[in-house]
Protein backbone atom coordinates (compact mmCIF):
# COMPACT_ATOMS: atom_id res chain seq x y z
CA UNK A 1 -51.74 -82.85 57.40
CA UNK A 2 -51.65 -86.51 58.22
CA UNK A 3 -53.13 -89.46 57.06
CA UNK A 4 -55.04 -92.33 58.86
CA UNK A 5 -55.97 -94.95 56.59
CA UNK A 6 -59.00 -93.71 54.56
CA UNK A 7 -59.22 -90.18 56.31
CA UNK A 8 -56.77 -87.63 55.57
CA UNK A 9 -56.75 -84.80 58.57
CA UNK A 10 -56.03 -81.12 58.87
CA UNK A 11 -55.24 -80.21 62.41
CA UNK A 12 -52.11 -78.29 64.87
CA UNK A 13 -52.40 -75.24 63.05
CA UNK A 14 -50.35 -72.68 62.62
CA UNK A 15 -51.44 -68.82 63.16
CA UNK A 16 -49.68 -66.12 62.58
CA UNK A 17 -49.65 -63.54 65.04
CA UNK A 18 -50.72 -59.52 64.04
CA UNK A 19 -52.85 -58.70 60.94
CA UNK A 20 -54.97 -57.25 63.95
CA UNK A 21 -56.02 -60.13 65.66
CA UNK A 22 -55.62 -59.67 69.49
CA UNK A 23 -55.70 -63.38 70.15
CA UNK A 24 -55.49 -65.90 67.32
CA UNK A 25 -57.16 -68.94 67.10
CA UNK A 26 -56.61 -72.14 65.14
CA UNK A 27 -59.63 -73.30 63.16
CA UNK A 28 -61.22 -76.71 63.90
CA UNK A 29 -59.39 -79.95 63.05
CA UNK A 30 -60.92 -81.15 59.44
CA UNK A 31 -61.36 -84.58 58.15
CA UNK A 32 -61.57 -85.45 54.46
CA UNK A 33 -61.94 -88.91 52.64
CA UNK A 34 -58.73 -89.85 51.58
CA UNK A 35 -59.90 -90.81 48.61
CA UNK A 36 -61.79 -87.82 47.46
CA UNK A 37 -58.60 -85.59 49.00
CA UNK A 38 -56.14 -87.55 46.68
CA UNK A 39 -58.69 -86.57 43.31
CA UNK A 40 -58.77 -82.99 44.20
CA UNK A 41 -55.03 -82.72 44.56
CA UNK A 42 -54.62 -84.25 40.99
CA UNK A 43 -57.18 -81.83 39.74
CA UNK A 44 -55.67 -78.90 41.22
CA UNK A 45 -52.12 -79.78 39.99
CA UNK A 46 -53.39 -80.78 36.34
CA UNK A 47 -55.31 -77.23 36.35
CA UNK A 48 -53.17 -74.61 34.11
CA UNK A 49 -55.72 -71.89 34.17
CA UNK A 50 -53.36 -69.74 35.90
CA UNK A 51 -50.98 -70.19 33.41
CA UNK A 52 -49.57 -67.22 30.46
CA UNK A 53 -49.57 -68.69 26.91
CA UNK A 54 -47.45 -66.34 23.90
């Protein structure tokens, strides 16, 4: 993951070999608004759903 200014990108990949794949391939590079990335990160983290309460 690396950012460029207002674009955050996805890209070099790395796939694991086996799980019955004879020849693995990365997916595509992706491109997000930086912006937009940075609010669904906070989102994610602030989501407890997951969490057990007694």
């Amino acid at each position: 993951m690396q950012r460029f200014g207002e674009i955050v990108q996805w890209s070099d990949w790395e796939v694991p070999s086996g799980a019955g794949m004879t020849t693995p391939y990365p997916p595509p590079e992706l491109h997000f608004d930086a912006g937009q990335y940075d609010a669904e990160v906070a989102r994610a983290a602030a989501d407890r759903w997951w969490q057990v309460h007694p």
